[in-house]
C-alpha atoms as a PDB file:
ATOM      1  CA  UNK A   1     121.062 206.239  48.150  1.00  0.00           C
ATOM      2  CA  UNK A   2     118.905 203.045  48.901  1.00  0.00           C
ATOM      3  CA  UNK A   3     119.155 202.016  52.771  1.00  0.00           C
ATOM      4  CA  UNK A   4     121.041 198.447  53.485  1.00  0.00           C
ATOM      5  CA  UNK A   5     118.930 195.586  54.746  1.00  0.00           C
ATOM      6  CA  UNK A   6     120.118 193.549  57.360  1.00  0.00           C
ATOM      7  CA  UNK A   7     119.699 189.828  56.986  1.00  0.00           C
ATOM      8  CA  UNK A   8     117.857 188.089  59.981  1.00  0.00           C
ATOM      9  CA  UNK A   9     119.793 185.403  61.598  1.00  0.00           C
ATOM     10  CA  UNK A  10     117.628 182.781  62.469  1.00  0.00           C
ATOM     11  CA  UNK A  11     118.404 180.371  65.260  1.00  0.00           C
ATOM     12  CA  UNK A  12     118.059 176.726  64.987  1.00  0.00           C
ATOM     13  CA  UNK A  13     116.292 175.123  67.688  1.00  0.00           C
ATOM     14  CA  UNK A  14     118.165 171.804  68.859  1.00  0.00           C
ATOM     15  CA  UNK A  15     115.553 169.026  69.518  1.00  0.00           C
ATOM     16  CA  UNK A  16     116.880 166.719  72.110  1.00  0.00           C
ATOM     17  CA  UNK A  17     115.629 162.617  71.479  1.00  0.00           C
ATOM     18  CA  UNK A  18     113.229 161.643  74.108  1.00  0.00           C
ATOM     19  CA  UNK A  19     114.864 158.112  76.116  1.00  0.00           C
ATOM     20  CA  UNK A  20     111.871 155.373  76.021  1.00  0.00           C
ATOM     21  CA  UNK A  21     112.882 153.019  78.978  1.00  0.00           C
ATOM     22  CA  UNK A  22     111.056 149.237  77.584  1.00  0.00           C
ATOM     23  CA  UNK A  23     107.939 148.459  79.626  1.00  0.00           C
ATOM     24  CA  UNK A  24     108.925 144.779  81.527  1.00  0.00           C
ATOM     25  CA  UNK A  25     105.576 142.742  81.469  1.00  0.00           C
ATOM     26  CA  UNK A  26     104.944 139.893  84.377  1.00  0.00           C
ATOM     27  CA  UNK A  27     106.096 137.308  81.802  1.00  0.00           C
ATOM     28  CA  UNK A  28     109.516 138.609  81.813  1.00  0.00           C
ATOM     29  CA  UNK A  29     110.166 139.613  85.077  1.00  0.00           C
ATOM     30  CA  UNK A  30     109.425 135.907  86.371  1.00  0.00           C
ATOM     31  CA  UNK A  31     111.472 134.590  83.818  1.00  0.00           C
ATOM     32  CA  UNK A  32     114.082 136.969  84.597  1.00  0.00           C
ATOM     33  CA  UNK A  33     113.449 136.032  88.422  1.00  0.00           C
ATOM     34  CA  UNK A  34     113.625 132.467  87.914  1.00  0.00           C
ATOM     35  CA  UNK A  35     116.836 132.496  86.030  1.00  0.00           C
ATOM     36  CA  UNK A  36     118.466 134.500  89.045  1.00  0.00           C
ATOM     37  CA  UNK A  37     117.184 131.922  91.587  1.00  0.00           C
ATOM     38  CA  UNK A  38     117.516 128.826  90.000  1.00  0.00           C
ATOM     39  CA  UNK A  39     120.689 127.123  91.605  1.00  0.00           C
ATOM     40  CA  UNK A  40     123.113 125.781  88.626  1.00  0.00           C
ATOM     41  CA  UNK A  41     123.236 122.301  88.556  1.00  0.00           C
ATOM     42  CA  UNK A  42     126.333 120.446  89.665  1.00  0.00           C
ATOM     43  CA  UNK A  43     127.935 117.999  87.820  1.00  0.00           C
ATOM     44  CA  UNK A  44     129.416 116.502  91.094  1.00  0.00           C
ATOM     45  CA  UNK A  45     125.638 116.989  92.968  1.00  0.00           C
ATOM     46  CA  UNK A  46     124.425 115.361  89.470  1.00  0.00           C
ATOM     47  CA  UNK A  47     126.874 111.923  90.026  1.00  0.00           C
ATOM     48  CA  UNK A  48     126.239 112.118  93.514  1.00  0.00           C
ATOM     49  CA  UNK A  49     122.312 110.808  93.040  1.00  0.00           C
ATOM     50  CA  UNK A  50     123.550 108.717  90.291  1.00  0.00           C
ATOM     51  CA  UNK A  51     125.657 106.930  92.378  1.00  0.00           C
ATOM     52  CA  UNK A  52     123.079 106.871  95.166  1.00  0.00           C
ATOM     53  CA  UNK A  53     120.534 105.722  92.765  1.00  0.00           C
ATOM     54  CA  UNK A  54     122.691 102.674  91.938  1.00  0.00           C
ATOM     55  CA  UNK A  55     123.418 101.715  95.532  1.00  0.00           C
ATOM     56  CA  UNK A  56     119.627 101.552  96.153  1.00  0.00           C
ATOM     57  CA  UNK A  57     119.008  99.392  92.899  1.00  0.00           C
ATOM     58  CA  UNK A  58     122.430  96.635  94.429  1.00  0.00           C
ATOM     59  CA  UNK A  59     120.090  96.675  98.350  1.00  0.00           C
ATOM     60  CA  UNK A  60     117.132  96.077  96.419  1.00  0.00           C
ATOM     61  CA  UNK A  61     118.498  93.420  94.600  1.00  0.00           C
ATOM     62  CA  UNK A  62     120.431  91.784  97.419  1.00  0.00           C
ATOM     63  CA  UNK A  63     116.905  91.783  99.420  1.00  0.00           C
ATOM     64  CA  UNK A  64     114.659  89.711  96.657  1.00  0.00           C
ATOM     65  CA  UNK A  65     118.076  87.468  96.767  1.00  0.00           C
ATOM     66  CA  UNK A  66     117.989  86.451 100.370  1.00  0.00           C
ATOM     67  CA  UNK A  67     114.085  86.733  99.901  1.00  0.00           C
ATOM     68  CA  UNK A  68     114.836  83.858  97.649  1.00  0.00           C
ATOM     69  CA  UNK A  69     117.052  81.515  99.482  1.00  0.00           C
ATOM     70  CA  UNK A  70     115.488  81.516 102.456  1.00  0.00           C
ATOM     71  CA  UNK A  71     111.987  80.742 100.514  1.00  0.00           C
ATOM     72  CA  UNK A  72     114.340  77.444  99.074  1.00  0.00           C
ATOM     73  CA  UNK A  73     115.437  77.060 102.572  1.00  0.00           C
ATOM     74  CA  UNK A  74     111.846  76.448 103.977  1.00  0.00           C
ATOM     75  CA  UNK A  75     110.943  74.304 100.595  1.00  0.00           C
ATOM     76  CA  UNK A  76     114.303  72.304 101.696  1.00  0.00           C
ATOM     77  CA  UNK A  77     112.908  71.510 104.922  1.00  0.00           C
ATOM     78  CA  UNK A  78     109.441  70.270 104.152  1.00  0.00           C
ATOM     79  CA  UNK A  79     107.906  67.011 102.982  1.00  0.00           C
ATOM     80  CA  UNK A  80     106.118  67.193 100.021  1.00  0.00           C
ATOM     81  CA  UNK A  81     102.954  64.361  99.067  1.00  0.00           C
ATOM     82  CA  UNK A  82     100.166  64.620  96.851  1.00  0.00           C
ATOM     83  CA  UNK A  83      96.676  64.548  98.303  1.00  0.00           C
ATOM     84  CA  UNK A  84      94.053  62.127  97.490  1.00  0.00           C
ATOM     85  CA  UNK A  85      92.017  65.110  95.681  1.00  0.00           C
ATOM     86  CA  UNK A  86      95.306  64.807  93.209  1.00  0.00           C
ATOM     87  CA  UNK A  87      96.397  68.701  94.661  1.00  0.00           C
ATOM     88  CA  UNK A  88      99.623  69.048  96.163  1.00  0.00           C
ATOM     89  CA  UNK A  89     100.342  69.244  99.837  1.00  0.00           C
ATOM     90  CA  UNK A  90     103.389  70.466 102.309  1.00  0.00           C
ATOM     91  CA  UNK A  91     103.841  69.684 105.842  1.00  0.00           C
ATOM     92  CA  UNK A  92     107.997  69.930 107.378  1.00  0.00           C
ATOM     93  CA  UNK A  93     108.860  66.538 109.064  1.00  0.00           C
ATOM     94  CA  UNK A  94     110.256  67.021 112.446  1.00  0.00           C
ATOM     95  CA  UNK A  95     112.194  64.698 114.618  1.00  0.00           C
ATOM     96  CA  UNK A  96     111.931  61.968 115.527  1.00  0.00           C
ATOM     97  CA  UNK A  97     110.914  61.179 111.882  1.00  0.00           C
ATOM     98  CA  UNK A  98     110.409  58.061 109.758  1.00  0.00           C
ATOM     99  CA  UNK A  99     112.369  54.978 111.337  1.00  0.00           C
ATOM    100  CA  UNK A 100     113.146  56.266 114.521  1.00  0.00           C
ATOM    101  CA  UNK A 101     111.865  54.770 117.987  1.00  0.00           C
ATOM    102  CA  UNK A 102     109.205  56.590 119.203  1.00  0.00           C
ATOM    103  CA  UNK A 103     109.872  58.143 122.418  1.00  0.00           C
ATOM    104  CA  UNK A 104     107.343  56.760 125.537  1.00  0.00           C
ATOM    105  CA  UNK A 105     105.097  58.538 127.602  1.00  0.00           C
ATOM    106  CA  UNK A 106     102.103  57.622 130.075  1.00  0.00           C
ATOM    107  CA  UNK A 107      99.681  60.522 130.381  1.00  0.00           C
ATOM    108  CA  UNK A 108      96.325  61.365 131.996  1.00  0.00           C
ATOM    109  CA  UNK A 109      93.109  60.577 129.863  1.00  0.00           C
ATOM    110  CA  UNK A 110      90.361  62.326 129.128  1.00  0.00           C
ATOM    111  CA  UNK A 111      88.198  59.509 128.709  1.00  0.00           C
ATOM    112  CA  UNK A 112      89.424  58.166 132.355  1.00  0.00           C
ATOM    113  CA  UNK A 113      92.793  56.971 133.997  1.00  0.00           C
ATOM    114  CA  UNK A 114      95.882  57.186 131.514  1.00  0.00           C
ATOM    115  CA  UNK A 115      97.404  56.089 128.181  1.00  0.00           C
ATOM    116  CA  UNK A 116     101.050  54.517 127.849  1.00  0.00           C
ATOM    117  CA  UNK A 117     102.527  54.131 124.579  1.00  0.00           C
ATOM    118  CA  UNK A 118     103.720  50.828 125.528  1.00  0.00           C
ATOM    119  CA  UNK A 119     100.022  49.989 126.486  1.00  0.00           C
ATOM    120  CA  UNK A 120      99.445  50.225 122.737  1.00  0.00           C
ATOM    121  CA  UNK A 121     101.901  48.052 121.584  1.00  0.00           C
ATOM    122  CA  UNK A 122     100.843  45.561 118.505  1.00  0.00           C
ATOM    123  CA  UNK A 123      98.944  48.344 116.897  1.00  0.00           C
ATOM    124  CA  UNK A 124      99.282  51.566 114.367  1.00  0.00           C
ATOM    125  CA  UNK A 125      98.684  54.356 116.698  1.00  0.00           C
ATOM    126  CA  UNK A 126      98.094  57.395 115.167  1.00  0.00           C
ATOM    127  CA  UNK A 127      99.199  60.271 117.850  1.00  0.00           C
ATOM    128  CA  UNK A 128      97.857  63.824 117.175  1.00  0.00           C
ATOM    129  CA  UNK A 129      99.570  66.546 118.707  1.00  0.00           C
ATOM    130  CA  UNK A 130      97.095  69.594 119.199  1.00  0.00           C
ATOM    131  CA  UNK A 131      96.944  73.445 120.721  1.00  0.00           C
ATOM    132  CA  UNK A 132      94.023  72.565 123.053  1.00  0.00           C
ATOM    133  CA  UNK A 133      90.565  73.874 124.282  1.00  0.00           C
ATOM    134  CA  UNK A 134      91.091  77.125 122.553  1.00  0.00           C
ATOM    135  CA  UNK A 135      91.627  75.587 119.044  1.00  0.00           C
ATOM    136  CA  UNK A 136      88.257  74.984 117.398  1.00  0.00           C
ATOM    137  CA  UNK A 137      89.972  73.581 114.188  1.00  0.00           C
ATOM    138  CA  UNK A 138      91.526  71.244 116.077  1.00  0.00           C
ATOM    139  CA  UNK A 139      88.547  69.782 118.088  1.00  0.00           C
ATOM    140  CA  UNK A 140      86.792  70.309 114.323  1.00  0.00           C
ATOM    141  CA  UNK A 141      89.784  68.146 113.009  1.00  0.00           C
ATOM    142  CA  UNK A 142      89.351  64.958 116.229  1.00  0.00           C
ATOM    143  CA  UNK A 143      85.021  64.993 115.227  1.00  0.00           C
ATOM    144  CA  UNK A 144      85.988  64.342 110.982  1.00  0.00           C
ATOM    145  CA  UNK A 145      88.563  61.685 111.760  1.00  0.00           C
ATOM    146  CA  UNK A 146      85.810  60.074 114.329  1.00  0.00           C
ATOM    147  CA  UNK A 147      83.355  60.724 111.504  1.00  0.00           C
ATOM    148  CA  UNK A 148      85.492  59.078 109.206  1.00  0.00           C
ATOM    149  CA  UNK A 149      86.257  55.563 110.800  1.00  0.00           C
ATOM    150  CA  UNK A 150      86.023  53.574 107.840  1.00  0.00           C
ATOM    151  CA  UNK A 151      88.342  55.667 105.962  1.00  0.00           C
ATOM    152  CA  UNK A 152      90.918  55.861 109.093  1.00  0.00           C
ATOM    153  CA  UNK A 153      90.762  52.100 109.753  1.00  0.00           C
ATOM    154  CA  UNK A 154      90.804  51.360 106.110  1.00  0.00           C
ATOM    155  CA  UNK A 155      94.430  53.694 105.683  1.00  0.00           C
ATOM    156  CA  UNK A 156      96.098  51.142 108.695  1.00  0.00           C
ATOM    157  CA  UNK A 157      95.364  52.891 111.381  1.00  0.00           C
ATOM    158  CA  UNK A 158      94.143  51.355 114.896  1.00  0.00           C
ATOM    159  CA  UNK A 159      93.816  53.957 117.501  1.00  0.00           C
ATOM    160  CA  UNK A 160      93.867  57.210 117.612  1.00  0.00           C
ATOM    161  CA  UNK A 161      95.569  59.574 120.826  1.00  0.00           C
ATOM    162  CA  UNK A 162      95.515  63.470 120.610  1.00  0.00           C
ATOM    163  CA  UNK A 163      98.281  65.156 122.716  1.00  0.00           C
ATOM    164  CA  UNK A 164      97.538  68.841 124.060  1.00  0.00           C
ATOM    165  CA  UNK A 165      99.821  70.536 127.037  1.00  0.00           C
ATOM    166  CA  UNK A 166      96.447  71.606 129.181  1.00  0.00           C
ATOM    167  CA  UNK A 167      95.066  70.089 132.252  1.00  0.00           C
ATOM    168  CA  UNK A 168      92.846  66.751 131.884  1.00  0.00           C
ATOM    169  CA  UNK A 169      89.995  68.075 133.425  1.00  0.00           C
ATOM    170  CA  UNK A 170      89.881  71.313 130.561  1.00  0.00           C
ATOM    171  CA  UNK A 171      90.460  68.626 128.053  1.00  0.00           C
ATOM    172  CA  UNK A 172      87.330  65.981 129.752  1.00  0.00           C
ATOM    173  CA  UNK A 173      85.320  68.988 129.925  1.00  0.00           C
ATOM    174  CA  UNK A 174      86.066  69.748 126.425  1.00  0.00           C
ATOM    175  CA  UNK A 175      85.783  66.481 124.957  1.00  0.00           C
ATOM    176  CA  UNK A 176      81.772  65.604 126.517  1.00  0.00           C
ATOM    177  CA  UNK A 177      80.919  69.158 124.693  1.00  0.00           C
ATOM    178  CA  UNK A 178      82.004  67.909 121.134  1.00  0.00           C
ATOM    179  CA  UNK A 179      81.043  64.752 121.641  1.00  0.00           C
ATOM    180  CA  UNK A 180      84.083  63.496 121.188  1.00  0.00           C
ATOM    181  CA  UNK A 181      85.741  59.532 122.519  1.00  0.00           C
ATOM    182  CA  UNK A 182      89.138  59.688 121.159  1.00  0.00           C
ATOM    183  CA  UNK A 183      91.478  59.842 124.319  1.00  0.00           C
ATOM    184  CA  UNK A 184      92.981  63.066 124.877  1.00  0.00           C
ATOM    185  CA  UNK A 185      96.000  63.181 126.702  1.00  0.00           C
ATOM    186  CA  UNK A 186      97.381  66.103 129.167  1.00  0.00           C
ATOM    187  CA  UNK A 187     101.224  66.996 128.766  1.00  0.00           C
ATOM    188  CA  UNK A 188     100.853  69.407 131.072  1.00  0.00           C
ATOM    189  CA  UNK A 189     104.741  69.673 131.217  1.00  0.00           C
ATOM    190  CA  UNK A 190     105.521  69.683 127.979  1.00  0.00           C
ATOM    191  CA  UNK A 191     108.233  66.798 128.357  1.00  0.00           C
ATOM    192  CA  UNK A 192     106.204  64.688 125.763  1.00  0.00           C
ATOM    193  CA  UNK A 193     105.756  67.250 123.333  1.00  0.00           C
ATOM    194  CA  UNK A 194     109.319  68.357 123.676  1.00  0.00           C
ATOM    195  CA  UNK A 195     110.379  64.629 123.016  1.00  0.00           C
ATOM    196  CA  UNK A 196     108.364  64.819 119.879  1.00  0.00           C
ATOM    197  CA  UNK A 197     109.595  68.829 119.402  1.00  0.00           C
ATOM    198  CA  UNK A 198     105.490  68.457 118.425  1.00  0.00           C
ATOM    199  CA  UNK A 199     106.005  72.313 120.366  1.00  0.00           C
ATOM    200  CA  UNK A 200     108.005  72.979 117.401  1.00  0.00           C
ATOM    201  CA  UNK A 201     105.228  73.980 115.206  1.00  0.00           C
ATOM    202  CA  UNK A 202     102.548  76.226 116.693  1.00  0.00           C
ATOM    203  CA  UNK A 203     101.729  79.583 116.750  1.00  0.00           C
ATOM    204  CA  UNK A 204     102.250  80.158 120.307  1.00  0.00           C
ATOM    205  CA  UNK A 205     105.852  79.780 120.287  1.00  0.00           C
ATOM    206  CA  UNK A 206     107.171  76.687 121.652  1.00  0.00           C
ATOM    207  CA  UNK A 207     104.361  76.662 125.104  1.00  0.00           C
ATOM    208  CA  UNK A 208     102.132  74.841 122.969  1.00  0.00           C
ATOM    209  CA  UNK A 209     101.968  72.032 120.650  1.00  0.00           C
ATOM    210  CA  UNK A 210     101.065  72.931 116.786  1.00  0.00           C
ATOM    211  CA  UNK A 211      99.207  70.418 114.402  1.00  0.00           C
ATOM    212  CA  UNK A 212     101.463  67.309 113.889  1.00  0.00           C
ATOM    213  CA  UNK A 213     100.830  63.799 113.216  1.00  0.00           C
ATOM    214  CA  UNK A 214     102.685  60.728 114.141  1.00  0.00           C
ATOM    215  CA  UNK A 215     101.972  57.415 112.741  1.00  0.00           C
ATOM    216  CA  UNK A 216     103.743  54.718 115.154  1.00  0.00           C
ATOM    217  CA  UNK A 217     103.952  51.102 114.409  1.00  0.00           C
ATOM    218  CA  UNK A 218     103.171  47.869 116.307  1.00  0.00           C
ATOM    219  CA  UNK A 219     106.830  47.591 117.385  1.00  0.00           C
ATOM    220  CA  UNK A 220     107.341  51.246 118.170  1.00  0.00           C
ATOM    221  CA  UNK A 221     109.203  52.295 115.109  1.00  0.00           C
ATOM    222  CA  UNK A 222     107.678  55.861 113.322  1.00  0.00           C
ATOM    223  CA  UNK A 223     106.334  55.089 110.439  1.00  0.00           C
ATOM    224  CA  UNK A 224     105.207  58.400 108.877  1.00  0.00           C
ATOM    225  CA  UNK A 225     105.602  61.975 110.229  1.00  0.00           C
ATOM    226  CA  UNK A 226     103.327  65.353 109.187  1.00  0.00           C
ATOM    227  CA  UNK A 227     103.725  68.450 111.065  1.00  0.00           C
ATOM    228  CA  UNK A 228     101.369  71.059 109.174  1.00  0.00           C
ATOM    229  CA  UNK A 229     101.331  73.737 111.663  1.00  0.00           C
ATOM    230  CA  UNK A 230     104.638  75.257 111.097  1.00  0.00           C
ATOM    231  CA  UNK A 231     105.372  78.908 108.953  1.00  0.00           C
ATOM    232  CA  UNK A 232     104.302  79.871 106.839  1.00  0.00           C
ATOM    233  CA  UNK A 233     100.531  78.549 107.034  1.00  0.00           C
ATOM    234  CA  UNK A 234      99.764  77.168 110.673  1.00  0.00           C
ATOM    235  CA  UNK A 235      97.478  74.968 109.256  1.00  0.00           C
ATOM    236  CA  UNK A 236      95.391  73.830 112.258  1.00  0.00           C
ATOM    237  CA  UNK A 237      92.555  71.349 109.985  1.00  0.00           C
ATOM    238  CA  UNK A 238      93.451  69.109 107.491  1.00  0.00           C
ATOM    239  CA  UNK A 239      90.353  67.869 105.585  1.00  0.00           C
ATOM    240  CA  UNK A 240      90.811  63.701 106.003  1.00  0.00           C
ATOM    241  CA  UNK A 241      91.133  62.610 102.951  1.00  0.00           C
ATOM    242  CA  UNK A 242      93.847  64.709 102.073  1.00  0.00           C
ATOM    243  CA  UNK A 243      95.501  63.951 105.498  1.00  0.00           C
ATOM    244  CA  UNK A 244      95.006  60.145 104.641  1.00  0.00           C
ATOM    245  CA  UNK A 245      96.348  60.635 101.179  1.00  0.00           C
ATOM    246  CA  UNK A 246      99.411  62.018 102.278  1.00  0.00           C
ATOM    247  CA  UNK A 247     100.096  59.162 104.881  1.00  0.00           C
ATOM    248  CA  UNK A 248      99.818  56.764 102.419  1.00  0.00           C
ATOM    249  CA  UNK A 249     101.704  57.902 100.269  1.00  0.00           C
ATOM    250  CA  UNK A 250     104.459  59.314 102.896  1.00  0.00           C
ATOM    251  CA  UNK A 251     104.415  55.844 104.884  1.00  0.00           C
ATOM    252  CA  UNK A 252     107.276  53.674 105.399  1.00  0.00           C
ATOM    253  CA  UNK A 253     106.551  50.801 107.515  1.00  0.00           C
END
């Protein structure tokens, strides 16, 4: 009797699936990183600058504005003449101005004793307000009209007086060194300048006159009024011809 053969059982082996966990490169992570600490915009933080944005633009515009007015202001306020070189000129008129009575005054002279207005009556006195010893221009301005007779006596006018607010003695002194013989008076108190607001128009506030011209007429009456050292310029020398073009053609007599 053949013997009986037992089948083999054979086991299967159970293969469990390995878990691959993706490698993060730096790329992503800063991405990823980023997108955590980036704050979400607003809508309400968004309309916030808007409206912030717009309120600067309405300050900015309101500033050129007043900019502008007070620029027509100033342009209100000055004469305006052309020069003889055919270019434009400004200078403000102050007051007294054109037609007015010139206001008096009998000051020390450099050139000796004093100078009245009335002294000078029955001729077209130029009067030429000035800073002083420390203003070269304006010594430089006194030495081209003095250089310049013929021109100046030619345009109407007589005499020439320069006013200053400093002591007669600074202004003698002053005068021998630039050679200079136009009679310069000392307002040491300011109460001719202030008649004449000449202090009006300098750069040292109102202590000091600026650069301003007054053409008065052989019965006292102002004929023609320049005051070109006020804002914006300070002009403090006015080449002659252009000064005598602009009297001429600014004169009312």
């Amino acid at each position: 009797m053949p013997a009986r053969t037992t089948p083999t059982k054979t086991t299967a082996t159970k293969t469990t699936p390995t878990k691959t966990t993706p490698t993060r490169t730096a790329s992503t992570t800063k991405a990823a990183t980023a997108r955590r600490s980036s704050p979400r915009r607003s809508p309400v933080a968004g309309a916030r600058r808007a409206q912030s944005s717009r309120s600067w633009m309405w300050i900015a515009v309101a500033v050129v504005v007043a900019l502008a007015v007070l620029f027509a202001v100033f342009r209100a306020n000055s004469g305006s003449s052309a020069a003889a070189g055919g270019g434009p000129t400004s200078y403000q008129v102050g007051s007294p101005g054109i037609g007015a009575q010139a206001p008096g005054f009998d000051l020390p002279a450099s050139t000796g004793g004093s100078v009245s207005l009335s002294s000078l009556r029955g001729k077209t006195v130029l009067l030429y307000f000035q800073e002083g010893v420390g203003c070269e221009p304006c010594w430089t301005q006194m030495k081209d009209l003095e250089a310049n007779t013929g021109a100046v006596t030619a345009a109407g006018v007589d005499q020439i007086v320069s006013i200053t607010t400093q002591p007669v003695n600074l202004l003698a002194q002053k005068a021998r060194d630039e050679g200079i013989t136009t009679p310069v008076l000392a307002d040491t108190d300011l109460a001719v300048s202030k008649a004449y607001n000449a202090n009006q128009y300098g750069m040292m506030g109102d202590s000091m006159d600026g650069h301003s011209f007054v053409l008065v007429g052989p019965d006292g009456t102002i004929q023609w009024r320049a005051d070109y050292g006020g804002a914006p310029k300070y002009t403090m020398d006015v080449p002659v011809d252009q000064l005598l073009g602009d009297l001429k053609s600014g004169r009312h007599s």
